[in-house]
PDB file of N, CA and C in Angstrom:
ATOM      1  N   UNK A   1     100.084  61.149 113.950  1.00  0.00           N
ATOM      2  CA  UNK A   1      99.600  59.797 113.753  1.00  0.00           C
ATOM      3  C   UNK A   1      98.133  59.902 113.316  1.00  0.00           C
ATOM      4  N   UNK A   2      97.971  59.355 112.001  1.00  0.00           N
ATOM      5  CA  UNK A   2      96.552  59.126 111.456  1.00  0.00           C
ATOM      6  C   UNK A   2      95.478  58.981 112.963  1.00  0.00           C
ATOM      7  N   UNK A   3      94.402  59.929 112.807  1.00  0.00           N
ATOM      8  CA  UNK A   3      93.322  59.131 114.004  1.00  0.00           C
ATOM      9  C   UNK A   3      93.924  59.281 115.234  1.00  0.00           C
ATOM     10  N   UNK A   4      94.555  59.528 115.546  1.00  0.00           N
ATOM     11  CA  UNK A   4      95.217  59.998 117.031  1.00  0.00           C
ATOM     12  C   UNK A   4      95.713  61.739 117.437  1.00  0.00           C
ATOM     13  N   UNK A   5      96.510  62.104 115.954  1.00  0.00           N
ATOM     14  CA  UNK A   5      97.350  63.441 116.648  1.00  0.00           C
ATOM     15  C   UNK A   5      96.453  64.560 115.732  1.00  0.00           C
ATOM     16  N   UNK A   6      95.984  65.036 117.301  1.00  0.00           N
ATOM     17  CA  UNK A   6      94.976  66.844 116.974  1.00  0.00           C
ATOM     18  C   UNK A   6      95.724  67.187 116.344  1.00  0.00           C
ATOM     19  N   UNK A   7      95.436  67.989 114.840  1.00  0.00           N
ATOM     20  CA  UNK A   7      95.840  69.313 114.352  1.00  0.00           C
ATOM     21  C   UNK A   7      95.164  70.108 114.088  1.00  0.00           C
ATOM     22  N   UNK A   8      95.150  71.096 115.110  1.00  0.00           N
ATOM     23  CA  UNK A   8      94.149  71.979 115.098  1.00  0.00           C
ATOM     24  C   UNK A   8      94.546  73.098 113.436  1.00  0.00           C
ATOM     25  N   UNK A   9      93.154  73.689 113.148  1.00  0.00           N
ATOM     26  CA  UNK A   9      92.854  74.206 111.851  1.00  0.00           C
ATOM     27  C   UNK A   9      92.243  75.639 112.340  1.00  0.00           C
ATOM     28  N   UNK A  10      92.562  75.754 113.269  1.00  0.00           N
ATOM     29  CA  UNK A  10      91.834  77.669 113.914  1.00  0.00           C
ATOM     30  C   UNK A  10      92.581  77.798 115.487  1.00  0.00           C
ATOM     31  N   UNK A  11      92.637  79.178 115.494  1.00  0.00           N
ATOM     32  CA  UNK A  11      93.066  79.224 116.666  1.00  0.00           C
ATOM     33  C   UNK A  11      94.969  79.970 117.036  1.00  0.00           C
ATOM     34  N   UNK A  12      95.526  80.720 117.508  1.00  0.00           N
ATOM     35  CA  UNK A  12      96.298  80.772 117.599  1.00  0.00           C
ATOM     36  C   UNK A  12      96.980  80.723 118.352  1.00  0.00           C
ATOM     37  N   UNK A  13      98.226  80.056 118.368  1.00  0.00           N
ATOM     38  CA  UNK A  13      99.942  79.276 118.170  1.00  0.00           C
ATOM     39  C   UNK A  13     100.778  80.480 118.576  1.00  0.00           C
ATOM     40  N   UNK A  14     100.996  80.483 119.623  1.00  0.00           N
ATOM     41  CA  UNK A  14     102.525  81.609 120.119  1.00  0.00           C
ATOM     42  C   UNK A  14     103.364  80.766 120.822  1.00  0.00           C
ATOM     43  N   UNK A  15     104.682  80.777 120.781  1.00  0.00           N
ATOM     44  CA  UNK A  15     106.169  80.491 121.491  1.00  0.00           C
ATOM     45  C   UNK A  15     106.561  81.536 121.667  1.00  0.00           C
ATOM     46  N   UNK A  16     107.643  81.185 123.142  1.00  0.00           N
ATOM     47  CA  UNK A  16     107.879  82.516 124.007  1.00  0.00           C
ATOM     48  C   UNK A  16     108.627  83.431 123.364  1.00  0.00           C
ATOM     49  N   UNK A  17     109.398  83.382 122.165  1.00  0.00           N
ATOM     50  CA  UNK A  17     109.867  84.444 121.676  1.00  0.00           C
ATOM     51  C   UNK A  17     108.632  84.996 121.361  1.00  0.00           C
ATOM     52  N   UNK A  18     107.895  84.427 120.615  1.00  0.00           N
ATOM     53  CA  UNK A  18     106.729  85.465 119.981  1.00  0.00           C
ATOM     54  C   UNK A  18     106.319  86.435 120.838  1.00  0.00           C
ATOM     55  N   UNK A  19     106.039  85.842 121.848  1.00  0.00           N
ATOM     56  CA  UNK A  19     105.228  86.248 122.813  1.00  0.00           C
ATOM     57  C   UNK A  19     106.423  87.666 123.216  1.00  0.00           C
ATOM     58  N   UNK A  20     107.646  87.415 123.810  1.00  0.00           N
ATOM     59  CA  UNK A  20     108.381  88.633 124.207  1.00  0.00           C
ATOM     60  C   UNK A  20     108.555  89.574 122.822  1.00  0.00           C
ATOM     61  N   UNK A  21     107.973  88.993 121.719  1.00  0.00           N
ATOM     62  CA  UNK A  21     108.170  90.128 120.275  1.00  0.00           C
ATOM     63  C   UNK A  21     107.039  91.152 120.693  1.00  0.00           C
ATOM     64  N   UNK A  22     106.027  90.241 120.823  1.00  0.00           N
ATOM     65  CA  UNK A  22     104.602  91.096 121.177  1.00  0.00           C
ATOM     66  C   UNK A  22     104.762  92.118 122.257  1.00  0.00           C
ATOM     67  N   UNK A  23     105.453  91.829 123.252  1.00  0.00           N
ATOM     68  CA  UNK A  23     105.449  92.637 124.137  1.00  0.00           C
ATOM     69  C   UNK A  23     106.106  93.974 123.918  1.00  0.00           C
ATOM     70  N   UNK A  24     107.436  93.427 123.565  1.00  0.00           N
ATOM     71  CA  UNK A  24     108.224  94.429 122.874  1.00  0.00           C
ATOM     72  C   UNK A  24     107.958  95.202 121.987  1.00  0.00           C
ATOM     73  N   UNK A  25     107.063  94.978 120.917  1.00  0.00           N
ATOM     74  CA  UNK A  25     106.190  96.043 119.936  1.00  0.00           C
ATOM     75  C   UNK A  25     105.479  96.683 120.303  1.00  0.00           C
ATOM     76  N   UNK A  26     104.599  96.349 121.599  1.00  0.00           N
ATOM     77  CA  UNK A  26     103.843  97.402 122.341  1.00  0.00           C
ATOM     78  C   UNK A  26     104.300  98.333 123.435  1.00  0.00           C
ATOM     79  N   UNK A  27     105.060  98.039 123.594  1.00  0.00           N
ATOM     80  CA  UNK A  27     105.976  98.992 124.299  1.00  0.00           C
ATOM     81  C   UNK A  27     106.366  99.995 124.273  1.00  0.00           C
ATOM     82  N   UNK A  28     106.608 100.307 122.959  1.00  0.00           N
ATOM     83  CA  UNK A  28     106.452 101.591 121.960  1.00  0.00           C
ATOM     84  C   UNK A  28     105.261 102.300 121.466  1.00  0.00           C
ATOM     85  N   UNK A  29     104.321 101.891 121.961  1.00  0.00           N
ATOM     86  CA  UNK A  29     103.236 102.065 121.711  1.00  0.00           C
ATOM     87  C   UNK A  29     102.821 102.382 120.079  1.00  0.00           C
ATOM     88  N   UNK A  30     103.602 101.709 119.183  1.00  0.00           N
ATOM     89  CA  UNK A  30     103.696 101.594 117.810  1.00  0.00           C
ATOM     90  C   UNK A  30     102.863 100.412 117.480  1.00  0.00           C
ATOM     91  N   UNK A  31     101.410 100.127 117.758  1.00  0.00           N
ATOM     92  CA  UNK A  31     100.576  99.278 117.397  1.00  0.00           C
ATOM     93  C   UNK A  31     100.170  98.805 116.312  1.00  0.00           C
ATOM     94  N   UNK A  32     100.233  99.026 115.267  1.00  0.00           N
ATOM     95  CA  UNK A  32     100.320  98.586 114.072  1.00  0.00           C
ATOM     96  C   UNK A  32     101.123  98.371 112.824  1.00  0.00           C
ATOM     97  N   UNK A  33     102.471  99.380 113.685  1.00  0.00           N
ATOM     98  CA  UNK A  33     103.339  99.788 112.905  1.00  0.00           C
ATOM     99  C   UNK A  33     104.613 100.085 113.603  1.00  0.00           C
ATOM    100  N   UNK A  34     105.685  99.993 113.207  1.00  0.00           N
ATOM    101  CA  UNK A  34     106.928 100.384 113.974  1.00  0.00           C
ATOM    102  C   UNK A  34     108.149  99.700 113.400  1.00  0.00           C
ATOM    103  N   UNK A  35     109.279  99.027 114.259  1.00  0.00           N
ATOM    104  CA  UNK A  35     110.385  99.081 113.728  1.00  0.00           C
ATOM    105  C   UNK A  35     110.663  97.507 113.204  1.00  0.00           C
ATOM    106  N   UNK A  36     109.494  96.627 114.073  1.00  0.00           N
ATOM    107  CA  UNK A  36     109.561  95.050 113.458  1.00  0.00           C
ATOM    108  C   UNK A  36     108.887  95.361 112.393  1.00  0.00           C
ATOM    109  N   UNK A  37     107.729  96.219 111.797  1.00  0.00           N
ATOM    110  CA  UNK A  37     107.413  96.241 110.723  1.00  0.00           C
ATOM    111  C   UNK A  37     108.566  96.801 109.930  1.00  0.00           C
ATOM    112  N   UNK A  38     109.173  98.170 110.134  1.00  0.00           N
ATOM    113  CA  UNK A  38     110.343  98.377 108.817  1.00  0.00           C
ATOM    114  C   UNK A  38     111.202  97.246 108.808  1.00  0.00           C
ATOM    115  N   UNK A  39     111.485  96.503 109.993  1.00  0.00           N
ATOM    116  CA  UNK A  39     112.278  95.509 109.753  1.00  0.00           C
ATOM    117  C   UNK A  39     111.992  94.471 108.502  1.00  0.00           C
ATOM    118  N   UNK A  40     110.809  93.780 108.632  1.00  0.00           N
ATOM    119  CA  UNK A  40     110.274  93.146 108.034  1.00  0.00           C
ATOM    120  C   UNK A  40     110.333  93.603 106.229  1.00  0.00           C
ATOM    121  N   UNK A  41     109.854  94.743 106.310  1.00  0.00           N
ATOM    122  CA  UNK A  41     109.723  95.179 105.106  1.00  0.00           C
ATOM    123  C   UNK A  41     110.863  96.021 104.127  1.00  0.00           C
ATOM    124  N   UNK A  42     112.240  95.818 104.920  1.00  0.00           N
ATOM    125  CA  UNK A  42     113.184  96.113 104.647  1.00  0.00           C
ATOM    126  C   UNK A  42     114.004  94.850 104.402  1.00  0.00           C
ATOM    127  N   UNK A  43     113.918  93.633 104.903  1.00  0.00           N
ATOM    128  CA  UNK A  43     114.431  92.467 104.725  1.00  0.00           C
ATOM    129  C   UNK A  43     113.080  91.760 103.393  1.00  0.00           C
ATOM    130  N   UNK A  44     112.358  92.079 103.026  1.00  0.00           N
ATOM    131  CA  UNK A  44     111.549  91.446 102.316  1.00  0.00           C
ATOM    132  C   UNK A  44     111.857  91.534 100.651  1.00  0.00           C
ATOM    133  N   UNK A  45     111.855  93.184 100.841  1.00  0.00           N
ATOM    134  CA  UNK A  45     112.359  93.694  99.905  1.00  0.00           C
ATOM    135  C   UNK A  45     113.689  93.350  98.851  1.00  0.00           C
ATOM    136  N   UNK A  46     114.400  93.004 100.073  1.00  0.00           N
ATOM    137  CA  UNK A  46     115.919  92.405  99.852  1.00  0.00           C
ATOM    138  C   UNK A  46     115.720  91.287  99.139  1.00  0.00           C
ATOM    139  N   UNK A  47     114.894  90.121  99.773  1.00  0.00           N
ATOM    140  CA  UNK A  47     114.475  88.967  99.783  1.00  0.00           C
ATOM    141  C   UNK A  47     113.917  88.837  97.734  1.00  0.00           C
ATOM    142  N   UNK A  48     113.006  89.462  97.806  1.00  0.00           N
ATOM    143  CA  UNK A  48     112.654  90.009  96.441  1.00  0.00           C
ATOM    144  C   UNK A  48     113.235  90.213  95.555  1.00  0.00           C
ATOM    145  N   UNK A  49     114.817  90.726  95.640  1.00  0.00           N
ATOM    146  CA  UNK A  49     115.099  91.583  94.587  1.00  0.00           C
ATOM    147  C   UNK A  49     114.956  93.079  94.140  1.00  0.00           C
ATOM    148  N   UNK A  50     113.883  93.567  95.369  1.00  0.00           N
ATOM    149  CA  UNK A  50     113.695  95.047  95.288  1.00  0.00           C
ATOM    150  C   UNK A  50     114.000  96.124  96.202  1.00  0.00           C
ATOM    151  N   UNK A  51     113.849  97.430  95.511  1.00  0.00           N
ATOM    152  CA  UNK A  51     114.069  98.070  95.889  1.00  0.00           C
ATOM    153  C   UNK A  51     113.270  98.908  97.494  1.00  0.00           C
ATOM    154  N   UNK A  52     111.919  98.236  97.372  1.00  0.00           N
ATOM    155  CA  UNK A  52     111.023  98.614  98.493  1.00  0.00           C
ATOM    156  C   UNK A  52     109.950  97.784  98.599  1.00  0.00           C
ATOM    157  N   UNK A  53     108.880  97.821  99.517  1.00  0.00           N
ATOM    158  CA  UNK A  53     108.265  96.579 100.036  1.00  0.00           C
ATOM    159  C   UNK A  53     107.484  97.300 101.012  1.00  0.00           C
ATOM    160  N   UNK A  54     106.118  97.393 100.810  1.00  0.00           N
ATOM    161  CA  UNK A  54     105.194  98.547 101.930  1.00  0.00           C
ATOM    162  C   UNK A  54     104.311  97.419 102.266  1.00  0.00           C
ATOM    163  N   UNK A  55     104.012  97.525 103.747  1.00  0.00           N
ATOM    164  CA  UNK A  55     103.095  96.513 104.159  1.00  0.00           C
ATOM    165  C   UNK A  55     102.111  97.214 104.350  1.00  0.00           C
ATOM    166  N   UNK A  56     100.495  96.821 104.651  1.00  0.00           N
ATOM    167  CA  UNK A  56      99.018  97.365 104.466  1.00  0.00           C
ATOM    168  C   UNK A  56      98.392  96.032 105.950  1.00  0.00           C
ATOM    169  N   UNK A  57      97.526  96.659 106.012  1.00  0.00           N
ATOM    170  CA  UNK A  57      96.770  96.663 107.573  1.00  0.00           C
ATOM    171  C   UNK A  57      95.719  94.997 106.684  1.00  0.00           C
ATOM    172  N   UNK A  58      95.373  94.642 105.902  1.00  0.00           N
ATOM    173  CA  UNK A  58      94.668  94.256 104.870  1.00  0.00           C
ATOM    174  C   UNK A  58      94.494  93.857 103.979  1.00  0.00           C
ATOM    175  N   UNK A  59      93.878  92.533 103.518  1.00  0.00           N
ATOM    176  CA  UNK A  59      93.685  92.266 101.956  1.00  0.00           C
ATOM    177  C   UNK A  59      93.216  93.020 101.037  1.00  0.00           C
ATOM    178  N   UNK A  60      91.979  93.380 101.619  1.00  0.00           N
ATOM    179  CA  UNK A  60      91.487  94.917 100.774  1.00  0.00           C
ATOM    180  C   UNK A  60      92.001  95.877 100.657  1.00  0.00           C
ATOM    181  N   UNK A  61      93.161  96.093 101.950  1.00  0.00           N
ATOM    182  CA  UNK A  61      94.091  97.846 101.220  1.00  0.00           C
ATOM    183  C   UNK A  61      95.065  97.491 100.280  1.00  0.00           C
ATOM    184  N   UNK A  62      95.501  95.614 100.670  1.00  0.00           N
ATOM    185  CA  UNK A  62      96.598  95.051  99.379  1.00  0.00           C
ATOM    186  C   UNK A  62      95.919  95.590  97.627  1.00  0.00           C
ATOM    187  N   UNK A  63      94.616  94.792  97.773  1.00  0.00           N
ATOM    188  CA  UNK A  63      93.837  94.972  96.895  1.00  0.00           C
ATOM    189  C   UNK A  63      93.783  96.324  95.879  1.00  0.00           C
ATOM    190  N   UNK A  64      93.738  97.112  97.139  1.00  0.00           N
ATOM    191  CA  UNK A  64      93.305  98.762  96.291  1.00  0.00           C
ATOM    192  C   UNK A  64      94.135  99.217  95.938  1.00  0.00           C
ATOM    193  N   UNK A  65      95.390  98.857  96.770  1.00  0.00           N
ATOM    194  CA  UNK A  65      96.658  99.319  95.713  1.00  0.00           C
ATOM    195  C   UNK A  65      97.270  98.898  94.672  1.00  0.00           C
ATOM    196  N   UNK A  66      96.983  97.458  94.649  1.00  0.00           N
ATOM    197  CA  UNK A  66      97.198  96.792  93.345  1.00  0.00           C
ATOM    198  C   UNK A  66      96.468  97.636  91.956  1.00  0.00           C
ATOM    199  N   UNK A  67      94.681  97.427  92.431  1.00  0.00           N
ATOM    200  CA  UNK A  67      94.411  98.420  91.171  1.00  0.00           C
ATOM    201  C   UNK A  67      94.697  99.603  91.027  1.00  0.00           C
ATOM    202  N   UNK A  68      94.847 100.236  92.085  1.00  0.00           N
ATOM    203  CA  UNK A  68      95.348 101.550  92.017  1.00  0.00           C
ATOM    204  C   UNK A  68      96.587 101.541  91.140  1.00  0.00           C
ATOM    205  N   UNK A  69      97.700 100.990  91.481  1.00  0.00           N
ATOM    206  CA  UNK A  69      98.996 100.570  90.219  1.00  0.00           C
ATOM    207  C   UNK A  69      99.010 100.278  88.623  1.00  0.00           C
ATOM    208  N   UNK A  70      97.741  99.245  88.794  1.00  0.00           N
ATOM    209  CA  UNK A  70      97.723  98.773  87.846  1.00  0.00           C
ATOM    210  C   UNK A  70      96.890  99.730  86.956  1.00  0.00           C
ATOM    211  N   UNK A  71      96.013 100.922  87.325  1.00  0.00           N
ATOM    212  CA  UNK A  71      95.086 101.166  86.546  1.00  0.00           C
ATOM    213  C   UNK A  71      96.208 103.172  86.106  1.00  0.00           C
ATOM    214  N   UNK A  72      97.219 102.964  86.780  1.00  0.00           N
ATOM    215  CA  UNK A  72      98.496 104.041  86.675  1.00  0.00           C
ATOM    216  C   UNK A  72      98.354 104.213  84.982  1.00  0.00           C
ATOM    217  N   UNK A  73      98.729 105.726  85.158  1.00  0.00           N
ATOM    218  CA  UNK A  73      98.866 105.526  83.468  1.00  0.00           C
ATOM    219  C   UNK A  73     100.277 105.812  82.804  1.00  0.00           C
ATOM    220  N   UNK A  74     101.301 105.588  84.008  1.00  0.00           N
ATOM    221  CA  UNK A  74     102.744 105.123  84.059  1.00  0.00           C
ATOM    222  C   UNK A  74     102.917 103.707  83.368  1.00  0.00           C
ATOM    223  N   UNK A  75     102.106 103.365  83.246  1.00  0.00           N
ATOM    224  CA  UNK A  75     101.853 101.823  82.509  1.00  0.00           C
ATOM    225  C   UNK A  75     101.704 101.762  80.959  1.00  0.00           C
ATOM    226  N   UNK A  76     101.457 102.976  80.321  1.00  0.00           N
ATOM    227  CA  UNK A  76     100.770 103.462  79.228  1.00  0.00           C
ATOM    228  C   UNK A  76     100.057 102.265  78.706  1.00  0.00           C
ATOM    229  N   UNK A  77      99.946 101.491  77.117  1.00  0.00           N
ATOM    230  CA  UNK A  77      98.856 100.406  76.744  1.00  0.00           C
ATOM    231  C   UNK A  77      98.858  99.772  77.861  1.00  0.00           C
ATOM    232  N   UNK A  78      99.707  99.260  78.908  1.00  0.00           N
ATOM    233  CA  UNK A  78      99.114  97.886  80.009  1.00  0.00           C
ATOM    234  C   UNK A  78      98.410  98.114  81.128  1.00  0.00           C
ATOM    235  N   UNK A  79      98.111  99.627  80.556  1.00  0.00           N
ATOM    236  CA  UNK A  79      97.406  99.794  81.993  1.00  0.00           C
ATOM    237  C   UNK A  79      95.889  99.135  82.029  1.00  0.00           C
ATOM    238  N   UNK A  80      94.984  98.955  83.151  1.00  0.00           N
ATOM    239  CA  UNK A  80      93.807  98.660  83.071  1.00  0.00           C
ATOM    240  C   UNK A  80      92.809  99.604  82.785  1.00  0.00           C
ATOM    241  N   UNK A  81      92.128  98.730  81.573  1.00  0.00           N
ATOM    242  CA  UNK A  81      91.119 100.665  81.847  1.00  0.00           C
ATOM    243  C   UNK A  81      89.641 100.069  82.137  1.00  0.00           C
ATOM    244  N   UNK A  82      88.546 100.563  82.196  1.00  0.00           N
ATOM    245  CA  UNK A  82      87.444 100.825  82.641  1.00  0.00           C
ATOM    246  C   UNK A  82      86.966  99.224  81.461  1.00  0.00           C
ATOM    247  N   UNK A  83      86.428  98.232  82.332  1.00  0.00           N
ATOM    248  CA  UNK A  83      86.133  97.244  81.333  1.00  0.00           C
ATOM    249  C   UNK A  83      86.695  96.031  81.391  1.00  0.00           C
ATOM    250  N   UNK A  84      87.834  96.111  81.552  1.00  0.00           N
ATOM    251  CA  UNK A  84      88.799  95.049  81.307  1.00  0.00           C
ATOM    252  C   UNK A  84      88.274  93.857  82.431  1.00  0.00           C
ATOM    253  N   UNK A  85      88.497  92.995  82.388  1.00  0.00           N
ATOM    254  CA  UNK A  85      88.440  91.861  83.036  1.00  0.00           C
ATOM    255  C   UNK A  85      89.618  91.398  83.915  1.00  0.00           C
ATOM    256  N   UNK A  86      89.727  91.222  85.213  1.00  0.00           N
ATOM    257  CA  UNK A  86      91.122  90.524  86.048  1.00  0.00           C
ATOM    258  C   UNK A  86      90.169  89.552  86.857  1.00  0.00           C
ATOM    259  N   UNK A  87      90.829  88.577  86.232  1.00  0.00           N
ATOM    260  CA  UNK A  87      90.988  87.200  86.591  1.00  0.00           C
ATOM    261  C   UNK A  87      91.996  86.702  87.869  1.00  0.00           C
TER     262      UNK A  87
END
């Protein structure tokens, strides 16, 4: 309701599944990584259309691998070279 109902904009939101996911991932002591992550990234993949799907700790490690790919010279002319502009 306009002017009446908080929606908060920071801060985080868990329900009790979440919460028993969390637990359950640490349990394994697989803290950053483990089998909800292959899960994830094995159903994503699918989701996609592809063949694989690697998750990163980061925007910036997303980042570095993007140019890292893109600057491949498996790409031959499309690759990026030294100069180019990305928008």
């Amino acid at each position: 309701i306009p002017g009446k109902t908080k929606i908060s904009y920071a801060g985080r939101v868990y329900n009790d599944k979440e919460l028993v996911n969390l637990v359950d991932a640490s349990l394994d002591f697989w803290l950053t990584a483990g089998r909800y992550a292959d899960k994830f990234e094995s159903r994503f993949a699918k989701f996609l259309g592809l063949k694989y799907c690697l998750l990163v700790n980061s925007g910036s490690s997303a980042n570095l691998l993007a140019v890292t790919a893109l600057t491949s010279s498996k790409l031959g002319k499309r690759q990026l070279k030294p100069g180019d502009e990305v928008i």
